[in-house]
PDB file of N, CA and C in Angstrom:
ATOM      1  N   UNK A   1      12.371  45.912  36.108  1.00  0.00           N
ATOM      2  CA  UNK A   1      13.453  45.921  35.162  1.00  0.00           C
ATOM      3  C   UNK A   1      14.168  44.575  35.236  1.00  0.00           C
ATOM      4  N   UNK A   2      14.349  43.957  34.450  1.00  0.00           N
ATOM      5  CA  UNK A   2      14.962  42.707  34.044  1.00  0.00           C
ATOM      6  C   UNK A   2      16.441  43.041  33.472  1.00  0.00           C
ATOM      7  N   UNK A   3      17.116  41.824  33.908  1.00  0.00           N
ATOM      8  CA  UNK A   3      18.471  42.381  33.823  1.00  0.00           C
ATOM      9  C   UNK A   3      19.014  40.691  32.987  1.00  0.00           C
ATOM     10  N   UNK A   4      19.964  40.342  32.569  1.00  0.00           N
ATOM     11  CA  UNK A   4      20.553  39.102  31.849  1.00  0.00           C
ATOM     12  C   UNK A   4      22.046  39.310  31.941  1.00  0.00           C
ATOM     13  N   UNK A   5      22.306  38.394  32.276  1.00  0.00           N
ATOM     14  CA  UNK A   5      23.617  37.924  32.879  1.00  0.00           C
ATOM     15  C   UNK A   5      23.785  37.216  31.884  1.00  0.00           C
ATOM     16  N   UNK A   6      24.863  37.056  31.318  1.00  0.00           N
ATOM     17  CA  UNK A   6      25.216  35.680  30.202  1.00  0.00           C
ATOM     18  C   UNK A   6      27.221  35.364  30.402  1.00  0.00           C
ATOM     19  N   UNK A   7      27.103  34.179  29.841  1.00  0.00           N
ATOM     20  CA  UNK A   7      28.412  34.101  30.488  1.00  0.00           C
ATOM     21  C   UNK A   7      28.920  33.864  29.214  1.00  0.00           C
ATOM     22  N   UNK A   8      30.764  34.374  29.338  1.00  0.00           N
ATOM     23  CA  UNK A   8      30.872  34.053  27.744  1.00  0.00           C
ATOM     24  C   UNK A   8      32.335  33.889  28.159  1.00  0.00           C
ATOM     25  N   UNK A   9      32.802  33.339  27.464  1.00  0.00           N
ATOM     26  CA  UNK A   9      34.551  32.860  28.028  1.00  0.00           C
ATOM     27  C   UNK A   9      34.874  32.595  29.135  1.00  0.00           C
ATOM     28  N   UNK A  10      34.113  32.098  30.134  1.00  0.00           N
ATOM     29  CA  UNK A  10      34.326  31.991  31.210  1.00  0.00           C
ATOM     30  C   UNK A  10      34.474  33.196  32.148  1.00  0.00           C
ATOM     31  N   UNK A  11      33.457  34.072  31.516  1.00  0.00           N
ATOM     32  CA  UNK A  11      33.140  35.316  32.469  1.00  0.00           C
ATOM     33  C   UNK A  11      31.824  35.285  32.422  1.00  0.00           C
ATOM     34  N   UNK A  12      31.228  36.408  33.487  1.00  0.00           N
ATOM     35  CA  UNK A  12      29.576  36.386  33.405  1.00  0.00           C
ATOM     36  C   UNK A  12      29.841  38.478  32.852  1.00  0.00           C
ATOM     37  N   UNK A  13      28.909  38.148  32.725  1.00  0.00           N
ATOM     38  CA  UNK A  13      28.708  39.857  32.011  1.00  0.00           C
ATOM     39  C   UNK A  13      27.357  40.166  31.668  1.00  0.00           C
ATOM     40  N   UNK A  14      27.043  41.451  31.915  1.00  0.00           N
ATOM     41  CA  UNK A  14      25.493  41.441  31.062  1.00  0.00           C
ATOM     42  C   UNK A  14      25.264  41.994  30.146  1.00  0.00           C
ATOM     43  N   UNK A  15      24.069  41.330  29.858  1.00  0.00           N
ATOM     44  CA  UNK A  15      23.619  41.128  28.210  1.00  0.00           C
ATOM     45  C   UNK A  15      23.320  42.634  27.824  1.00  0.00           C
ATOM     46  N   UNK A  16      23.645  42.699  26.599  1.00  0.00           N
ATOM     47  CA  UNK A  16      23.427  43.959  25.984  1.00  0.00           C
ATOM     48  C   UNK A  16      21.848  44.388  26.090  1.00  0.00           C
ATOM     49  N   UNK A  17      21.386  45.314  25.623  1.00  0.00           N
ATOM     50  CA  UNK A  17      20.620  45.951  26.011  1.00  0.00           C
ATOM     51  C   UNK A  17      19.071  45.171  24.805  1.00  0.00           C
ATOM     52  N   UNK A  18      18.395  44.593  25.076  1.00  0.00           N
ATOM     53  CA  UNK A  18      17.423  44.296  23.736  1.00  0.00           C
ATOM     54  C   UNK A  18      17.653  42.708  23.604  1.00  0.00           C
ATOM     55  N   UNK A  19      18.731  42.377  24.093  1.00  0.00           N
ATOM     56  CA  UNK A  19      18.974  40.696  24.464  1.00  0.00           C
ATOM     57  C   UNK A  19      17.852  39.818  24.697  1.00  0.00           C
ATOM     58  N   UNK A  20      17.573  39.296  24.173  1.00  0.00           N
ATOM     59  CA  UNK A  20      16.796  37.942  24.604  1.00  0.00           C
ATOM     60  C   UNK A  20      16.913  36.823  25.402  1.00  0.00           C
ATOM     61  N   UNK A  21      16.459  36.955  27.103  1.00  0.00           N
ATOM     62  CA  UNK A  21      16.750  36.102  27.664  1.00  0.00           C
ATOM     63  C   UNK A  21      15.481  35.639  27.867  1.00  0.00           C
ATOM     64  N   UNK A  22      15.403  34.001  28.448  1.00  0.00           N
ATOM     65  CA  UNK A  22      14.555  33.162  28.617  1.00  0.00           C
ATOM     66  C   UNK A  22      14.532  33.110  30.486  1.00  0.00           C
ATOM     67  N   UNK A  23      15.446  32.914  30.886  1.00  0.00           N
ATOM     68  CA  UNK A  23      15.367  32.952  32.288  1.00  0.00           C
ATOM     69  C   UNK A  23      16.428  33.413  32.867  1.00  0.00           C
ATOM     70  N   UNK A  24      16.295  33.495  34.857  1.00  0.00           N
ATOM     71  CA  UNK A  24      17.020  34.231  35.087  1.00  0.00           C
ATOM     72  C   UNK A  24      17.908  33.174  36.161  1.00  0.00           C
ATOM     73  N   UNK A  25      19.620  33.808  36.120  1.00  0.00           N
ATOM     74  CA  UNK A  25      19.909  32.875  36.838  1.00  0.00           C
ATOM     75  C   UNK A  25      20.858  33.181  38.648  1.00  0.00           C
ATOM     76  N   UNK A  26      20.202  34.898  38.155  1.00  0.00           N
ATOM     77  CA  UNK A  26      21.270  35.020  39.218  1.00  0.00           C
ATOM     78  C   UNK A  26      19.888  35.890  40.305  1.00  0.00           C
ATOM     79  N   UNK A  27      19.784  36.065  41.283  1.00  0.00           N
ATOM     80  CA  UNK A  27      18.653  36.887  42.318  1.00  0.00           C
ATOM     81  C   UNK A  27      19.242  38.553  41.778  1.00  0.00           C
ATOM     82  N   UNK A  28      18.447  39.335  42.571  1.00  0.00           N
ATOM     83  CA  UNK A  28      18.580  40.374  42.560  1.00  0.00           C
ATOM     84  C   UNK A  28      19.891  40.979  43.654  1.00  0.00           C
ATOM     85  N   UNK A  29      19.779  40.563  44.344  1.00  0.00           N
ATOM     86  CA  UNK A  29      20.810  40.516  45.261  1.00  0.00           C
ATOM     87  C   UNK A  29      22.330  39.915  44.771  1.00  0.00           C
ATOM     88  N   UNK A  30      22.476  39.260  44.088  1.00  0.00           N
ATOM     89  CA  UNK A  30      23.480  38.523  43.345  1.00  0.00           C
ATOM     90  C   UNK A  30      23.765  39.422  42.068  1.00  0.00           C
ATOM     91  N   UNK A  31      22.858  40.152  41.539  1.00  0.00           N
ATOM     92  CA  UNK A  31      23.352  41.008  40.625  1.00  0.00           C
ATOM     93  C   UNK A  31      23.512  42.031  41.192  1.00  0.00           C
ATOM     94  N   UNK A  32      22.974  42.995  42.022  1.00  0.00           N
ATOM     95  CA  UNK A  32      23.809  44.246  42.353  1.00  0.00           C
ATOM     96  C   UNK A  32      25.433  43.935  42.680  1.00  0.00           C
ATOM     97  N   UNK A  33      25.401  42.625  43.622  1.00  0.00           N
ATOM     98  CA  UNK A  33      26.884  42.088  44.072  1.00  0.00           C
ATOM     99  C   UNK A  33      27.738  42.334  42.949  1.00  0.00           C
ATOM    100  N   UNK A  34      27.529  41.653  41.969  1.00  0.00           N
ATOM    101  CA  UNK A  34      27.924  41.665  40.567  1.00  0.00           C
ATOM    102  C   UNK A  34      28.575  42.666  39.734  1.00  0.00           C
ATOM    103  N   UNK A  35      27.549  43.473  39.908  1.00  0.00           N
ATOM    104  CA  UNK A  35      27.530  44.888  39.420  1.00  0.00           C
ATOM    105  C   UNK A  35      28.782  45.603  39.841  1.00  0.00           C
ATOM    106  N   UNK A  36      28.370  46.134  41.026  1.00  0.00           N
ATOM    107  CA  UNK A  36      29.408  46.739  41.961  1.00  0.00           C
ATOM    108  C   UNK A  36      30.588  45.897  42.041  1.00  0.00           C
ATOM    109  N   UNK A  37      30.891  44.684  42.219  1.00  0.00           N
ATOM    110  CA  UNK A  37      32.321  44.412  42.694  1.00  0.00           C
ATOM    111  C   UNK A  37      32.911  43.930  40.948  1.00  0.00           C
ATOM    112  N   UNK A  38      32.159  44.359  39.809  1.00  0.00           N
ATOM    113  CA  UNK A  38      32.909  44.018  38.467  1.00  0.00           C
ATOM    114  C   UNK A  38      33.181  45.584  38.212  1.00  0.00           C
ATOM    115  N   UNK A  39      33.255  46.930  38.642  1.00  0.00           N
ATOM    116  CA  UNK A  39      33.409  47.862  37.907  1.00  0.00           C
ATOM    117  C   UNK A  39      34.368  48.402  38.131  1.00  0.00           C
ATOM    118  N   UNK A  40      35.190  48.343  36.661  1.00  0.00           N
ATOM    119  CA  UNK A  40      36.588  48.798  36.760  1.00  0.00           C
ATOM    120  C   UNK A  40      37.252  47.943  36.634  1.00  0.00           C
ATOM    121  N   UNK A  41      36.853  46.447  36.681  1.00  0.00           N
ATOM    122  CA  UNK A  41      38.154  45.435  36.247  1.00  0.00           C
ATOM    123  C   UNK A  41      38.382  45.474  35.062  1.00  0.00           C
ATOM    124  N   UNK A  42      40.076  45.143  34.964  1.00  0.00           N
ATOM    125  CA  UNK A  42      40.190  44.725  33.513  1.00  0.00           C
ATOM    126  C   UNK A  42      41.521  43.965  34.014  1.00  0.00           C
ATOM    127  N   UNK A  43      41.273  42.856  32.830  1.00  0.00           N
ATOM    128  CA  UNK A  43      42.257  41.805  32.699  1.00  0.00           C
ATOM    129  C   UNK A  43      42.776  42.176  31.547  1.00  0.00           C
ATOM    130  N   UNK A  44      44.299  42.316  31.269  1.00  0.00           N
ATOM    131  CA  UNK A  44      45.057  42.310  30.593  1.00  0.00           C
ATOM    132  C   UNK A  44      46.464  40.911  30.249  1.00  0.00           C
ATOM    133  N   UNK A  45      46.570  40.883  28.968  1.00  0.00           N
ATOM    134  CA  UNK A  45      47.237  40.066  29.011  1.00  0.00           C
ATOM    135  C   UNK A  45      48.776  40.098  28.669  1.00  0.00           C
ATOM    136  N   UNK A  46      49.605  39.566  29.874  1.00  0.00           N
ATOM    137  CA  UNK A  46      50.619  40.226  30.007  1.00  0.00           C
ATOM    138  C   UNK A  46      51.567  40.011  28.765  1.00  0.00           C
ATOM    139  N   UNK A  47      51.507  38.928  28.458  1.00  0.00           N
ATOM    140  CA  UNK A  47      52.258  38.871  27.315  1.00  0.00           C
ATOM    141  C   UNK A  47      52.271  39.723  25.538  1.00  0.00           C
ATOM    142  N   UNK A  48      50.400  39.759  25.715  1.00  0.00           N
ATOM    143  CA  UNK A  48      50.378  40.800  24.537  1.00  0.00           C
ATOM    144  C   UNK A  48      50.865  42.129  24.506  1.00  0.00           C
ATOM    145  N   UNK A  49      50.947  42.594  26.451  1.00  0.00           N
ATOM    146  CA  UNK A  49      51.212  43.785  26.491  1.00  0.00           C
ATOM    147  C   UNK A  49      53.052  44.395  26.326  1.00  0.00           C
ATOM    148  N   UNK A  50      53.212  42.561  27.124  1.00  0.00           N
ATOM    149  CA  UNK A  50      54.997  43.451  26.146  1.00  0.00           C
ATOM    150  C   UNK A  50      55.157  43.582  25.093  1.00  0.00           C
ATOM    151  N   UNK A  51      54.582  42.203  24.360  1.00  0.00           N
ATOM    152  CA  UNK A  51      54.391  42.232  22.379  1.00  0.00           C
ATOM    153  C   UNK A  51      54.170  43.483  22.046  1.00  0.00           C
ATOM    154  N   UNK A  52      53.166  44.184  22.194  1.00  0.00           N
ATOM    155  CA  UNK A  52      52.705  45.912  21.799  1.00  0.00           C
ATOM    156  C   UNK A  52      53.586  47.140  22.610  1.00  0.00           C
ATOM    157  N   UNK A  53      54.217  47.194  23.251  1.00  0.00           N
ATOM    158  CA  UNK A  53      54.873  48.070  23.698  1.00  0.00           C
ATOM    159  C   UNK A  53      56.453  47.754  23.375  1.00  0.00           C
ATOM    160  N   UNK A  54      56.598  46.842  22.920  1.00  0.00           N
ATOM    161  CA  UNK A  54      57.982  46.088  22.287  1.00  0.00           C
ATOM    162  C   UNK A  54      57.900  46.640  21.232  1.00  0.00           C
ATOM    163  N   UNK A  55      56.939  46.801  20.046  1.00  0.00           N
ATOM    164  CA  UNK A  55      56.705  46.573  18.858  1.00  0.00           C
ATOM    165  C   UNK A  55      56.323  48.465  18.831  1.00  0.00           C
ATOM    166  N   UNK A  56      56.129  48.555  19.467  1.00  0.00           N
ATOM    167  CA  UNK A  56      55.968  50.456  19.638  1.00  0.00           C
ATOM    168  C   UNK A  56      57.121  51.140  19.665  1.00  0.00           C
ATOM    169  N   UNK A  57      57.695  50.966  20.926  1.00  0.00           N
ATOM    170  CA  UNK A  57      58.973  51.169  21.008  1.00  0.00           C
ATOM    171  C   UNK A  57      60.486  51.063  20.025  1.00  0.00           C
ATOM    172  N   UNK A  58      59.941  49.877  19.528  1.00  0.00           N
ATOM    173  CA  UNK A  58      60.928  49.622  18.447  1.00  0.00           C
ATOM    174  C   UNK A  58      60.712  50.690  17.001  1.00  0.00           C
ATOM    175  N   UNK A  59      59.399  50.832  17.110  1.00  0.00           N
ATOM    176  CA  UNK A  59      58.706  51.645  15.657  1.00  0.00           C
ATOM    177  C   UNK A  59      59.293  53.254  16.009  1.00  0.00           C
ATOM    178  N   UNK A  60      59.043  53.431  17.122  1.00  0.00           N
ATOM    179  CA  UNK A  60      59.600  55.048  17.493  1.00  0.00           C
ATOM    180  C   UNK A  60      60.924  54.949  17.590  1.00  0.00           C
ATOM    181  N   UNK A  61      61.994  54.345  17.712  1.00  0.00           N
ATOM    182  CA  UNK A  61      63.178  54.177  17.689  1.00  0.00           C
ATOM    183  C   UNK A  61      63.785  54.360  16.251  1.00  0.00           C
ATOM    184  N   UNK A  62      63.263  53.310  15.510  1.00  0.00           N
ATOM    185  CA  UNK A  62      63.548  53.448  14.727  1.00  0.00           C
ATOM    186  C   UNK A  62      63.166  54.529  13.501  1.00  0.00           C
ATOM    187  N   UNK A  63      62.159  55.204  13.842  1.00  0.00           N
ATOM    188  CA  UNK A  63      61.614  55.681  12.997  1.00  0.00           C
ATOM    189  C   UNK A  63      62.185  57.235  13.050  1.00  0.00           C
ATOM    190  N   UNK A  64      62.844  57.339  14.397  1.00  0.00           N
ATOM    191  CA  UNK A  64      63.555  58.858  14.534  1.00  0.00           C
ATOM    192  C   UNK A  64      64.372  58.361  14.162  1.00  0.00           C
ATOM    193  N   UNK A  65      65.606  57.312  14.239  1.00  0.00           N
ATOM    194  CA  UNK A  65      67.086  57.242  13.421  1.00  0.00           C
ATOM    195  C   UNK A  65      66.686  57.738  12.055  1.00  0.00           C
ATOM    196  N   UNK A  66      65.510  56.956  11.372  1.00  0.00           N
ATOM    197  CA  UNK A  66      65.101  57.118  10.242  1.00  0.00           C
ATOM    198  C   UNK A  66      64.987  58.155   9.454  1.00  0.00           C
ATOM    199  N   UNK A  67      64.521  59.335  10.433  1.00  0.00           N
ATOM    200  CA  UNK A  67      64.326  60.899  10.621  1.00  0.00           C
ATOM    201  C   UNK A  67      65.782  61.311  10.157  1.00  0.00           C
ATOM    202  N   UNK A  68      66.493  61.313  11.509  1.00  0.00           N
ATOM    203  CA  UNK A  68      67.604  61.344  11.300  1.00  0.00           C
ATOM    204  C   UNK A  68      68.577  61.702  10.193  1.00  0.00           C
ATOM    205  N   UNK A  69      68.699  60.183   9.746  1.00  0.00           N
ATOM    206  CA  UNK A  69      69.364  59.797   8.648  1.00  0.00           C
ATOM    207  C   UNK A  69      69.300  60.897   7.470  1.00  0.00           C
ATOM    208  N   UNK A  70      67.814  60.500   6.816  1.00  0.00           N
ATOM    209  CA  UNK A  70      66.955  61.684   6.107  1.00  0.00           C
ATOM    210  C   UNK A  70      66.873  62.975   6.152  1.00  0.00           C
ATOM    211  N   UNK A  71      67.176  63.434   7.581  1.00  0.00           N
ATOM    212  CA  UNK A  71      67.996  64.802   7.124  1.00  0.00           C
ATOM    213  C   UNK A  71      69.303  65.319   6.814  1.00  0.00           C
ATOM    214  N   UNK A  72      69.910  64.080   7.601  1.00  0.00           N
ATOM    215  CA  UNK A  72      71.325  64.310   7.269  1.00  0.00           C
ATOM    216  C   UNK A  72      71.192  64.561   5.912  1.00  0.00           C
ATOM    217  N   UNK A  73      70.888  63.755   4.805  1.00  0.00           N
ATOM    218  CA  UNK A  73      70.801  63.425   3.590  1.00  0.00           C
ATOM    219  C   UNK A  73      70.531  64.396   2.781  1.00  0.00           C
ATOM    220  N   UNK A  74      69.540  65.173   3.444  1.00  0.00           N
ATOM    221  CA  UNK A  74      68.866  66.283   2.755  1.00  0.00           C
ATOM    222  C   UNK A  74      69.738  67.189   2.841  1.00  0.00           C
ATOM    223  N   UNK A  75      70.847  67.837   3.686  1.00  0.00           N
ATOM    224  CA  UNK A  75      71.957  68.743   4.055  1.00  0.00           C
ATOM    225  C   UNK A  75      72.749  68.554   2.791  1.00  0.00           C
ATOM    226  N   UNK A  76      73.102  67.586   2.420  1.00  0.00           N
ATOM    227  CA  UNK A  76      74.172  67.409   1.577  1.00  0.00           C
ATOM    228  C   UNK A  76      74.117  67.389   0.330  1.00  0.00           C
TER     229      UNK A  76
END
């Protein structure tokens, strides 16, 4: 079984499944390493993540005053 490593943004990752590789650059031993000590990472980026939880927060806030309002409205 042949395996392809490709690197893409300055990560290594492997190649999808049907990929076309020409050669190999990592041993077998270097890819199980690989394998195992990449599963489960994730990089997040901190700044997008306040942007989106800023921008959430603000939408549910506002969107119950909004509620709100709108029933008051409807009472009367």
């Amino acid at each position: 079984m042949n395996t392809c490593v490709i690197q893409y943004n300055g990560y290594l990752m492997l190649a999808p499944q049907g990929f076309d590789c020409t050669y190999v650059i990592l041993t077998p031993s270097e890819l199980e390493h690989l394998q195992y000590s990449s599963m489960g990472s994730l990089t997040i980026d901190q700044q997008l993540f306040v942007d989106v939880t800023g921008y959430m927060l603000f939408a549910f806030v506002s969107g119950h005053i909004l509620g709100r309002i709108l029933k008051t409205l409807g009472r009367g």
